[in-house]
Every structure is written in C-alpha cells, then in structure tokens.
PDB file of N, CA and C in Angstrom:
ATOM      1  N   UNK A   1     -12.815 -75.456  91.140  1.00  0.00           N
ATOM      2  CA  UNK A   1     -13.438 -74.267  91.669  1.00  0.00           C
ATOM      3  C   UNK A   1     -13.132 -74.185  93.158  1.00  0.00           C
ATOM      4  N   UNK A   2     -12.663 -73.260  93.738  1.00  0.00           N
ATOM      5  CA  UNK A   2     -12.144 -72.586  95.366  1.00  0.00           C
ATOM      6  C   UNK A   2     -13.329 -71.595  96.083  1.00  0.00           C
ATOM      7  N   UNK A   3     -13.776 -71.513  97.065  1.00  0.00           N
ATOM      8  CA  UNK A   3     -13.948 -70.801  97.815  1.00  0.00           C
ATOM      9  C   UNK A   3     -13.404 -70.018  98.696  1.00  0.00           C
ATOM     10  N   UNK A   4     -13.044 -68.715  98.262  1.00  0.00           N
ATOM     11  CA  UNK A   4     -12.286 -67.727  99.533  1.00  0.00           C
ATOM     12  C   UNK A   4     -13.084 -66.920  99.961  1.00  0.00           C
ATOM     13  N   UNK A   5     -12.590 -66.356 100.714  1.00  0.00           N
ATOM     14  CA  UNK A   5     -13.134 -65.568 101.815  1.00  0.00           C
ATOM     15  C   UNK A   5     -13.273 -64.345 101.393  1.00  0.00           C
ATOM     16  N   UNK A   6     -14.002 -63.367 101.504  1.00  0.00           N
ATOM     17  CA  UNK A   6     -13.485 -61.735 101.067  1.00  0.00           C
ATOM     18  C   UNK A   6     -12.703 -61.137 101.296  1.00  0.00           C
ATOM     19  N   UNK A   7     -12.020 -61.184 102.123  1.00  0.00           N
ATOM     20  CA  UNK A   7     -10.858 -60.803 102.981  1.00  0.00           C
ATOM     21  C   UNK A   7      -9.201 -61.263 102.072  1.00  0.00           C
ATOM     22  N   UNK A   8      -9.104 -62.692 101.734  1.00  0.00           N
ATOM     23  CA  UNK A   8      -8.643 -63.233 100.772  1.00  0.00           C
ATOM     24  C   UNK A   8      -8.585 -62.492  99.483  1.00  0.00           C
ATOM     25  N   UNK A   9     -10.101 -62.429  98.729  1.00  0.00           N
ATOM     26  CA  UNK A   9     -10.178 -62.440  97.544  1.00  0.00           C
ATOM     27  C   UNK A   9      -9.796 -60.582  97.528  1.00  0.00           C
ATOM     28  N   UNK A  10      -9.680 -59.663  98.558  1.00  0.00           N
ATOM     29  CA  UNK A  10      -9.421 -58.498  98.479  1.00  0.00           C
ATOM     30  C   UNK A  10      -7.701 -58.294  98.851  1.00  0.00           C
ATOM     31  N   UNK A  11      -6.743 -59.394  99.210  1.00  0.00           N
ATOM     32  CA  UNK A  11      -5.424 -59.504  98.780  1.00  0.00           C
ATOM     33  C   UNK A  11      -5.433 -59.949  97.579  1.00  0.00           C
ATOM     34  N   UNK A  12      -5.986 -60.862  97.041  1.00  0.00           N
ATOM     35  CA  UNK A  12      -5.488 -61.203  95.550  1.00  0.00           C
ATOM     36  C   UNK A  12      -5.821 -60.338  94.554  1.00  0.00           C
ATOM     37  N   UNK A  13      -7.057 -59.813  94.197  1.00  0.00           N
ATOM     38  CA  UNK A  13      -7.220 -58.091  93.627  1.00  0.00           C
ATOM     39  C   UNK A  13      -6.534 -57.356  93.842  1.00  0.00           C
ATOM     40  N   UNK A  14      -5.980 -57.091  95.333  1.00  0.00           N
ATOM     41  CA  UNK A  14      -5.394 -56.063  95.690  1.00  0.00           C
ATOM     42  C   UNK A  14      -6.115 -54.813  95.571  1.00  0.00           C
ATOM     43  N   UNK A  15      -7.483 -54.599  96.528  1.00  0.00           N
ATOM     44  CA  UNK A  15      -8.832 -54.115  96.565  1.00  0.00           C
ATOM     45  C   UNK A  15      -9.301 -53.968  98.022  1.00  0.00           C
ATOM     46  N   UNK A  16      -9.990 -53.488  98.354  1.00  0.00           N
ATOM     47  CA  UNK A  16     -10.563 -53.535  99.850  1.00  0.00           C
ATOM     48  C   UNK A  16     -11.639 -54.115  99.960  1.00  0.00           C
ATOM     49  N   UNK A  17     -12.236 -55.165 100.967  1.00  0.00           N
ATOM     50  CA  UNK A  17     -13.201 -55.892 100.897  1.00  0.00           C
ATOM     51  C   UNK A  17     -14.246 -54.820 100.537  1.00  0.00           C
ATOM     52  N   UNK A  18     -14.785 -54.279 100.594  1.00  0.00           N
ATOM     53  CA  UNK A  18     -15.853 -53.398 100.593  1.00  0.00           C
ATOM     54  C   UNK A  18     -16.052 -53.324  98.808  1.00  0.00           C
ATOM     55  N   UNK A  19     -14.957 -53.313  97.883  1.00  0.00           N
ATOM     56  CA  UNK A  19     -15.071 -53.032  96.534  1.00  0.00           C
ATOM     57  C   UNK A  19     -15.033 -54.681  96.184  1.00  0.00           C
ATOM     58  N   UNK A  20     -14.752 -55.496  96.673  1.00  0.00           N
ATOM     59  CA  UNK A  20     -15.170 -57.391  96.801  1.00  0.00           C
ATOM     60  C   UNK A  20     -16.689 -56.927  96.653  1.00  0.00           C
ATOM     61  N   UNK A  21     -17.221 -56.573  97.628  1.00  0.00           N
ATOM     62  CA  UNK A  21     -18.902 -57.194  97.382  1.00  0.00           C
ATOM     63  C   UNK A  21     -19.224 -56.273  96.780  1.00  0.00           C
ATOM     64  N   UNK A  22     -18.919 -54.977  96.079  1.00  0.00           N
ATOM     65  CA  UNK A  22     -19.545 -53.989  95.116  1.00  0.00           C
ATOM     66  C   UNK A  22     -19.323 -55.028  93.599  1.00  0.00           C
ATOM     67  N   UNK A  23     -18.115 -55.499  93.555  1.00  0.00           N
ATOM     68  CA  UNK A  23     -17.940 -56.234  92.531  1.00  0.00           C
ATOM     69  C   UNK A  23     -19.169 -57.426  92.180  1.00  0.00           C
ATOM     70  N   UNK A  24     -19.300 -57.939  93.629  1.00  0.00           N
ATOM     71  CA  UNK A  24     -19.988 -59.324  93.543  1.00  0.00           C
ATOM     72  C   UNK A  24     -21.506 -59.487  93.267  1.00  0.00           C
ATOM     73  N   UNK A  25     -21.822 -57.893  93.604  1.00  0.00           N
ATOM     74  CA  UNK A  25     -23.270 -56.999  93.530  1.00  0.00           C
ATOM     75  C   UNK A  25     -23.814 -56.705  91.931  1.00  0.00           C
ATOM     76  N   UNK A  26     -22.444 -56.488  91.635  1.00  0.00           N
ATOM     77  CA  UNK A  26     -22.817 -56.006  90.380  1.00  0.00           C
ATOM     78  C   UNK A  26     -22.231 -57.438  89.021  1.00  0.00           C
ATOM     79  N   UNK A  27     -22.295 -58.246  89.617  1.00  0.00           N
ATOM     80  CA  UNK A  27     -22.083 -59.742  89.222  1.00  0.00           C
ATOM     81  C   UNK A  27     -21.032 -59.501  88.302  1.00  0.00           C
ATOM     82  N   UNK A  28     -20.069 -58.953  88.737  1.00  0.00           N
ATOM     83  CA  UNK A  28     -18.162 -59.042  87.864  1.00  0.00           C
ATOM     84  C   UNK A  28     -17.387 -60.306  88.771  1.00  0.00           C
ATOM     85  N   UNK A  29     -17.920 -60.483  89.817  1.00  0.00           N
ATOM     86  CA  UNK A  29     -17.610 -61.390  90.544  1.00  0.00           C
ATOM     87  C   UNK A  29     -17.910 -63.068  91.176  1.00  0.00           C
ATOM     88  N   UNK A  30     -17.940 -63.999  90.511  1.00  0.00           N
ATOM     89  CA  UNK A  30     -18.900 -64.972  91.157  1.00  0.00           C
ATOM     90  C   UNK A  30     -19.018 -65.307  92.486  1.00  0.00           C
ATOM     91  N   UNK A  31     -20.202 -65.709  92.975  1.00  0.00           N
ATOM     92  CA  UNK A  31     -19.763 -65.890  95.047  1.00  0.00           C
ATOM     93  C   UNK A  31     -21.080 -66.283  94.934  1.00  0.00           C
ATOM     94  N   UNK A  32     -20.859 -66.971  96.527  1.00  0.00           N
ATOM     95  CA  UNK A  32     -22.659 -67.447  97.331  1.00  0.00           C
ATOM     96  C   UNK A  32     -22.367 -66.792  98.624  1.00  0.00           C
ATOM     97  N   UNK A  33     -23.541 -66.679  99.227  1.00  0.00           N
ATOM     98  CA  UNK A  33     -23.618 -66.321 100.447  1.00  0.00           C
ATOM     99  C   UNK A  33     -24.104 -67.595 101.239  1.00  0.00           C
ATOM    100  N   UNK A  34     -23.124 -67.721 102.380  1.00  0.00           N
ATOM    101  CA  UNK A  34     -23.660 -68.789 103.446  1.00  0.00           C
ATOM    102  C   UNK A  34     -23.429 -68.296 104.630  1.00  0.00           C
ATOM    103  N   UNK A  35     -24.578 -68.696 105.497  1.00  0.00           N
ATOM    104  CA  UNK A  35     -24.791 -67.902 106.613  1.00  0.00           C
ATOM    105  C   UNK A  35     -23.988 -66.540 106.441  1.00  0.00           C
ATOM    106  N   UNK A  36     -24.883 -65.563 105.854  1.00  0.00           N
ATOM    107  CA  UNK A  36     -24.471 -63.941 106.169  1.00  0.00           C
ATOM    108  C   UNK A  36     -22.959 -63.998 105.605  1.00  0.00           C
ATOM    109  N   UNK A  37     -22.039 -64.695 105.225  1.00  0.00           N
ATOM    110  CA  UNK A  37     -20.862 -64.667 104.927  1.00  0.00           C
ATOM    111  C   UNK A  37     -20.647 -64.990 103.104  1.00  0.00           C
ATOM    112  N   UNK A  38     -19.791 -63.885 102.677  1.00  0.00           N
ATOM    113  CA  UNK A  38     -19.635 -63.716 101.383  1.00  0.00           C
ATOM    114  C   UNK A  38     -18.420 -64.858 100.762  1.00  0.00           C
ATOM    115  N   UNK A  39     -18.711 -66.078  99.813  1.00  0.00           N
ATOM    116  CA  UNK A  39     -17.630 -65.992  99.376  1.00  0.00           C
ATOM    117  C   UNK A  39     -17.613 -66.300  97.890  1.00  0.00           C
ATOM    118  N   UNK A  40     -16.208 -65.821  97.394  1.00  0.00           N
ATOM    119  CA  UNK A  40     -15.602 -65.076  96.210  1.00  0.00           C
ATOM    120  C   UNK A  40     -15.294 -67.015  95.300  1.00  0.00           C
ATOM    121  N   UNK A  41     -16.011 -66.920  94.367  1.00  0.00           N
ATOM    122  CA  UNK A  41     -15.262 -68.727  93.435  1.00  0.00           C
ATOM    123  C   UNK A  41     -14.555 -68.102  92.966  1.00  0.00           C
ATOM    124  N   UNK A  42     -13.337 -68.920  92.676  1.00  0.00           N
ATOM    125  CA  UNK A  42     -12.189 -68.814  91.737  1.00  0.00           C
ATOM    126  C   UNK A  42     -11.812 -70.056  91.068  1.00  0.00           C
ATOM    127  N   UNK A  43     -11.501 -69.997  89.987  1.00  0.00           N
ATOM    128  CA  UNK A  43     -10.766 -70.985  89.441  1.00  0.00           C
ATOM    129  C   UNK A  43      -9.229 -71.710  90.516  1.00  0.00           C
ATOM    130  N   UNK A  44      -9.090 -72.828  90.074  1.00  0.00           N
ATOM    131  CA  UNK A  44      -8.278 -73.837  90.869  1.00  0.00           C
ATOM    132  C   UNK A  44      -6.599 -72.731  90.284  1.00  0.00           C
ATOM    133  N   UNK A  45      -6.723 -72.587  89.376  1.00  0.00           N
ATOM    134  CA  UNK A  45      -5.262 -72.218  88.712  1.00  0.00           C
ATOM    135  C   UNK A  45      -5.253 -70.804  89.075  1.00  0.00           C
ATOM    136  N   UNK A  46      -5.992 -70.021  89.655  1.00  0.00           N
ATOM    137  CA  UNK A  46      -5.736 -68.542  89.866  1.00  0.00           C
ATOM    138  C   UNK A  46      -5.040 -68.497  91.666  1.00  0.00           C
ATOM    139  N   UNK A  47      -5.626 -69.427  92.869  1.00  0.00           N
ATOM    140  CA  UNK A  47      -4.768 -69.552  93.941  1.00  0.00           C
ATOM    141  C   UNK A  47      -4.170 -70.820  94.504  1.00  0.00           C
ATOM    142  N   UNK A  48      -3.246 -70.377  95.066  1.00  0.00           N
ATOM    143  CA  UNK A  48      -2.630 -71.949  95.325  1.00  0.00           C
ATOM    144  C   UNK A  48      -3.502 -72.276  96.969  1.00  0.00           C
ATOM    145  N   UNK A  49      -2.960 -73.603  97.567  1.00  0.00           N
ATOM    146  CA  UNK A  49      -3.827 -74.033  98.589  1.00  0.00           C
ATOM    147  C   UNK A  49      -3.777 -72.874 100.038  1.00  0.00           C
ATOM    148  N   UNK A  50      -2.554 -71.988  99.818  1.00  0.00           N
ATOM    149  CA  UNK A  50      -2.673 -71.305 100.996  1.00  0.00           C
ATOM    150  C   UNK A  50      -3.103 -70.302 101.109  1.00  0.00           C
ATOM    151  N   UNK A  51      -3.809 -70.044 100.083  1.00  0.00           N
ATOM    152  CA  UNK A  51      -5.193 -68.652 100.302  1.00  0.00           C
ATOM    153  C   UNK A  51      -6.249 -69.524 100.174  1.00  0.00           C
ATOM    154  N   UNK A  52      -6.701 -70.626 100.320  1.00  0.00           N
ATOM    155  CA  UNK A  52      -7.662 -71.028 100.295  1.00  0.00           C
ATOM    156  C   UNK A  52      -8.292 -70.929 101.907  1.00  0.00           C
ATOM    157  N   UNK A  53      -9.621 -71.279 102.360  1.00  0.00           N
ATOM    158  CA  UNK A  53      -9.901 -71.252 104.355  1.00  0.00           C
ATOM    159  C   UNK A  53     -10.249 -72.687 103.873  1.00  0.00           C
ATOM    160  N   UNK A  54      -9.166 -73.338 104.458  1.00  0.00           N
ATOM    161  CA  UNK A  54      -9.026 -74.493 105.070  1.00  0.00           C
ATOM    162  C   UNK A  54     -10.127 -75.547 105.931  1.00  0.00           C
ATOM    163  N   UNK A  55     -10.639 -76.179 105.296  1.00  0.00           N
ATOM    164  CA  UNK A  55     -12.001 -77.197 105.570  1.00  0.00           C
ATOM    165  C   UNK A  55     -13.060 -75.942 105.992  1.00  0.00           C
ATOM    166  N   UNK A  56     -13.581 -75.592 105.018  1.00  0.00           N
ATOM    167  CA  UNK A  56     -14.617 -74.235 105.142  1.00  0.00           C
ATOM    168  C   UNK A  56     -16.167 -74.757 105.105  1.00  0.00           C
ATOM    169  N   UNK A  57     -16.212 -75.501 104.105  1.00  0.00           N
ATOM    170  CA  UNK A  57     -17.180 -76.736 103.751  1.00  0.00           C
ATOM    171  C   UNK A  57     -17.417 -77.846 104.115  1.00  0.00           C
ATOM    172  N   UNK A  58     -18.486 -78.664 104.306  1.00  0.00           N
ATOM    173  CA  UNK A  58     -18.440 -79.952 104.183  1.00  0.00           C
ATOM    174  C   UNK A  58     -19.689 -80.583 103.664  1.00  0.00           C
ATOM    175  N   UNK A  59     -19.824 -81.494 102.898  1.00  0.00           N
ATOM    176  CA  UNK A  59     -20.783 -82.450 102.343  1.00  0.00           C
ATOM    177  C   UNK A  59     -21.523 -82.980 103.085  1.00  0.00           C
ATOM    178  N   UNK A  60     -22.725 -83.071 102.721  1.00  0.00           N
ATOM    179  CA  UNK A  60     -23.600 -83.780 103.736  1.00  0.00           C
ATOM    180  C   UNK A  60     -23.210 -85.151 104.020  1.00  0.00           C
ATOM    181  N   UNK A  61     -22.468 -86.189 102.901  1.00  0.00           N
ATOM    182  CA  UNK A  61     -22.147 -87.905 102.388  1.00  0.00           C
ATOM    183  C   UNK A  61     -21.117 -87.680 104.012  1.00  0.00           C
ATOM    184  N   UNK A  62     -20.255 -86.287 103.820  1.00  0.00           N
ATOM    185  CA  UNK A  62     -19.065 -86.405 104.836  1.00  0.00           C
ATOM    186  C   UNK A  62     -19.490 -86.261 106.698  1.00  0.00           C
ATOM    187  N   UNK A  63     -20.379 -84.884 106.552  1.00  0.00           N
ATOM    188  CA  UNK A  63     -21.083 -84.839 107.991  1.00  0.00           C
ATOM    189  C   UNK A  63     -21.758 -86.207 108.558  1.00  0.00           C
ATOM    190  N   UNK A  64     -22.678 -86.703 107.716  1.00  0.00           N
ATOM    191  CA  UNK A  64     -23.076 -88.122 107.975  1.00  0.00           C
ATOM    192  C   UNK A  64     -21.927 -89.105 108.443  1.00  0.00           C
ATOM    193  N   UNK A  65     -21.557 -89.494 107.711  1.00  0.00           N
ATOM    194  CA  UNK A  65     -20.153 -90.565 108.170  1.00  0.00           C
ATOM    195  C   UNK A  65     -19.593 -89.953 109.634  1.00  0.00           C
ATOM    196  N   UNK A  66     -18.949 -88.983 109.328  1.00  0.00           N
ATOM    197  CA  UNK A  66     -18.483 -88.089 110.588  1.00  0.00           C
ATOM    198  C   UNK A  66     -18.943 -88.727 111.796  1.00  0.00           C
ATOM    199  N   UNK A  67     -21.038 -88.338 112.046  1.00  0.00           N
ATOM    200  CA  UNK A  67     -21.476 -88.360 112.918  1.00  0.00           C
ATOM    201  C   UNK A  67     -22.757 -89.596 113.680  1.00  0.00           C
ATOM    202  N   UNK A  68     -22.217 -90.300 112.177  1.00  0.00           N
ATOM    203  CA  UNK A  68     -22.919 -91.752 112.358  1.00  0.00           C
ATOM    204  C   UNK A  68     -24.213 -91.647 112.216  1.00  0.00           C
ATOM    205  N   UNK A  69     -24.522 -90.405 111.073  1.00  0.00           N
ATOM    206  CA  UNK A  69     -25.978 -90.516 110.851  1.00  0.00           C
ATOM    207  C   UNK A  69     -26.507 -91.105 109.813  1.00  0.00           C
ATOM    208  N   UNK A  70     -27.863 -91.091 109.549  1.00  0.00           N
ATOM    209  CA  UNK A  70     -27.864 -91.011 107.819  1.00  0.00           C
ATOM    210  C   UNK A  70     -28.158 -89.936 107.151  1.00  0.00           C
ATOM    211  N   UNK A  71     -27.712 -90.064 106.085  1.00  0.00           N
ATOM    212  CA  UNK A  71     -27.504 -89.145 104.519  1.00  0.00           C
ATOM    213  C   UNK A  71     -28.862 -87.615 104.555  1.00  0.00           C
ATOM    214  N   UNK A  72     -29.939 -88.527 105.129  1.00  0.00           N
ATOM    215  CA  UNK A  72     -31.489 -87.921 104.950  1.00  0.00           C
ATOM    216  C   UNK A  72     -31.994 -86.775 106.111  1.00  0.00           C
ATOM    217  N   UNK A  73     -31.341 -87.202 107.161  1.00  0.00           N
ATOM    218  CA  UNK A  73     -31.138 -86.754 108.688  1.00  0.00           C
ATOM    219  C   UNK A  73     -30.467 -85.334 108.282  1.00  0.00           C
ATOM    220  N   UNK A  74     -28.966 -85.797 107.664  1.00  0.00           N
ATOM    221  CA  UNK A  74     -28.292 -84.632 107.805  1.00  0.00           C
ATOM    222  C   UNK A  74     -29.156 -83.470 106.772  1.00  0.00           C
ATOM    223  N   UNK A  75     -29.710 -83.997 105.386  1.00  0.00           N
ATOM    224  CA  UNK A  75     -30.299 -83.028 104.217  1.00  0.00           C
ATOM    225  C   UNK A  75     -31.535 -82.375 105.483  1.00  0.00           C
ATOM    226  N   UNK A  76     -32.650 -83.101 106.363  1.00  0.00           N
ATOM    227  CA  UNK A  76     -33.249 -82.427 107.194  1.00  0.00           C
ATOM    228  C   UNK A  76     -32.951 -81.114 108.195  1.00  0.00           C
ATOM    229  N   UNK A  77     -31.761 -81.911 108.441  1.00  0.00           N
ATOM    230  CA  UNK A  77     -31.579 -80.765 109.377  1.00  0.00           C
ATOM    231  C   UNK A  77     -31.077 -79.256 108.308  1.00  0.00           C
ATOM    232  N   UNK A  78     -30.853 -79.382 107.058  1.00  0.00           N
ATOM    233  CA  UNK A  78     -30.512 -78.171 106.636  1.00  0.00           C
ATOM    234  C   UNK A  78     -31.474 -77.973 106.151  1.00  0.00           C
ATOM    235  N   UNK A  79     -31.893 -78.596 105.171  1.00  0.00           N
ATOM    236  CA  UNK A  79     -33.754 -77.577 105.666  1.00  0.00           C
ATOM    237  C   UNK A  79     -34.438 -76.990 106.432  1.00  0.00           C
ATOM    238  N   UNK A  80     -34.357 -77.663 107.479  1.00  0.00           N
ATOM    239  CA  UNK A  80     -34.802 -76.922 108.740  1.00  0.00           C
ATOM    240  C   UNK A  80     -34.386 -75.410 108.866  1.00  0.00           C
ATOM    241  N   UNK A  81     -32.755 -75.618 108.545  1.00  0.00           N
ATOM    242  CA  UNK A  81     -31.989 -74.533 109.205  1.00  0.00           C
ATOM    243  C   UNK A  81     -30.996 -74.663 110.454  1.00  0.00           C
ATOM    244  N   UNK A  82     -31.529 -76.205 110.892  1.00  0.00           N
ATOM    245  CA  UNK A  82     -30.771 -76.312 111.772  1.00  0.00           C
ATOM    246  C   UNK A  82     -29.339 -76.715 112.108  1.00  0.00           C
ATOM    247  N   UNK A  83     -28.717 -76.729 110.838  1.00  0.00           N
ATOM    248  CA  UNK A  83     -27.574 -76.625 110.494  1.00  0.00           C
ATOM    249  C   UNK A  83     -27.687 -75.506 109.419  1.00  0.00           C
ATOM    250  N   UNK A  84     -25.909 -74.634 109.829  1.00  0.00           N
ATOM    251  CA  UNK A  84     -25.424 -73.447 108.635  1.00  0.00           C
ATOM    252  C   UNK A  84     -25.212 -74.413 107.565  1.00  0.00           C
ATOM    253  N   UNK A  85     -26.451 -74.210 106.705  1.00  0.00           N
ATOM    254  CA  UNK A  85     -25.972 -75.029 105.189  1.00  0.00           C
ATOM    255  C   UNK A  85     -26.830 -74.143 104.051  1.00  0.00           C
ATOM    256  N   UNK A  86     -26.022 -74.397 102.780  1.00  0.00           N
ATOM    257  CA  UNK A  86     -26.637 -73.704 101.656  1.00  0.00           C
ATOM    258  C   UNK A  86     -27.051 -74.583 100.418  1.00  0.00           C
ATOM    259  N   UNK A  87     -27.642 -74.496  99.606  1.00  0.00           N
ATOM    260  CA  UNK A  87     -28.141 -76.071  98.856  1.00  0.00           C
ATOM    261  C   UNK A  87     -27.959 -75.111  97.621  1.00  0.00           C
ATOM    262  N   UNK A  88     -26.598 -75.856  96.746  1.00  0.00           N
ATOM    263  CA  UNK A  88     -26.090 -75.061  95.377  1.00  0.00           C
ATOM    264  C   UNK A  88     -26.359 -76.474  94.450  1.00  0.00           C
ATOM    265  N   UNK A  89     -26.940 -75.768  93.348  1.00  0.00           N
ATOM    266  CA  UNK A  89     -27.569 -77.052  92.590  1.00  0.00           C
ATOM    267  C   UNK A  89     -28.209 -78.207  93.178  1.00  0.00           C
ATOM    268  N   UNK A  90     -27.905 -79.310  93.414  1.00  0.00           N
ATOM    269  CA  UNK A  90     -28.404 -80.536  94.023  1.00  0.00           C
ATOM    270  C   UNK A  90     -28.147 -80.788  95.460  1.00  0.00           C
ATOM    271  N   UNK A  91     -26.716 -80.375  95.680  1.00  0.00           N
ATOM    272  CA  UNK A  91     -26.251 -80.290  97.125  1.00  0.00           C
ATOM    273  C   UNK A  91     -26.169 -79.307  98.055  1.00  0.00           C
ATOM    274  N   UNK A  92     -26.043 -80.242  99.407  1.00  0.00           N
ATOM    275  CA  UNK A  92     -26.225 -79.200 100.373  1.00  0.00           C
ATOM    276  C   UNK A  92     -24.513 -78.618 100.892  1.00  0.00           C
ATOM    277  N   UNK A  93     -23.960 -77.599 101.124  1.00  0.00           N
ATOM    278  CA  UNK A  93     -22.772 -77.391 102.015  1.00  0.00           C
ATOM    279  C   UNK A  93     -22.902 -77.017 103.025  1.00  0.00           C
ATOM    280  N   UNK A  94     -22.482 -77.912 103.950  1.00  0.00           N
ATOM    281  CA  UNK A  94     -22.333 -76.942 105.512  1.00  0.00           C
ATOM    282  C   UNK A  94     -21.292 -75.994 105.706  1.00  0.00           C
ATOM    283  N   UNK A  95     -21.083 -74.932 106.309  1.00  0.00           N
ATOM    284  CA  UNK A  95     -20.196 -74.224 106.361  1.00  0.00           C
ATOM    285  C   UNK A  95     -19.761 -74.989 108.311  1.00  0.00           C
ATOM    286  N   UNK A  96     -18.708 -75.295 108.262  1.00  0.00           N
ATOM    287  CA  UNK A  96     -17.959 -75.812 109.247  1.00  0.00           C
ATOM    288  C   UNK A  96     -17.332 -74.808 109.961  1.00  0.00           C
ATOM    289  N   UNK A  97     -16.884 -73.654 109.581  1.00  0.00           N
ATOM    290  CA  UNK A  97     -16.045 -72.311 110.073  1.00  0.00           C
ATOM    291  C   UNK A  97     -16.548 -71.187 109.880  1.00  0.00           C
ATOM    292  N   UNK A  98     -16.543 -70.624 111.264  1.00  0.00           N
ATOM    293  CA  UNK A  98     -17.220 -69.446 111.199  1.00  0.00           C
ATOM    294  C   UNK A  98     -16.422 -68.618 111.394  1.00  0.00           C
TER     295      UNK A  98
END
C-alpha cells in the first residue's frame, strides 16, 4: 500500500485535484487526512517508486531511534498534538513533509 499526494494521484487518473477529493468524498477513493493534507492509497503494483513523496511518513519505532527517545515519549507527543501525526489502526504516522 503507497501514499500519494493529490496532486500525484490527479496525474495518474488524469483528473484535476479538485475531482481527487470529490472522488475521495464520495468514498470511490481510499485516503486519510494528515494534518489538513489529503492522501490518495494505492496499491504497490498501480505506481512505481517515482510518483511516490519520498519519506512522507515516519513510524514512531523510527522517530524514536532517530532522536534518542523512547517509543512512549514519541506516542505522547502525538497525542498531544504536538507532533503532525495520525493514529491508523494501532499506529501512529508522523507526517515528516509538509
């Protein structure tokens, strides 16, 4: 599963972003929203790596290591809010790129 961008996912339709989130509204489209920003899942076999946005995400296991914290610290601070993060099923994603 990929995360693109709307912008992306409205070259690969070949669509204008604006008919991206009418799609995504009317759930023909799968996507999450993180921080205010739309993005479009796709299957691994529908784009190759260069429509993908490039380290868009990151894991909390990874931010931790990164920043020499622990695991619990980093899940806090996205609760808080005080990190851009979104919590899909069990985990949290930070969005790294804005």
């Amino acid at each position: 599963m990929k995360y693109i961008t709307t912008q992306r996912a409205a070259k690969l339709y070949s669509v204008n972003n604006s008919r991206i989130c009418q799609k995504y509204r009317a759930k023909e489209l799968p996507g999450i929203i993180l921080n205010r920003e739309l993005f479009i899942i796709v299957e691994d076999h529908i784009v190759d790596t260069s429509d993908i946005e490039p380290n868009t995400f990151k894991t909390v296991e990874d931010l931790a290591k990164e920043h020499g914290k622990d695991i619990r610290t980093i899940q806090r601070w996205c609760t808080s809010g005080k990190l851009p993060a979104k919590k899909i099923g069990r985990n949290w994603f930070i969005l790294t790129k804005r």
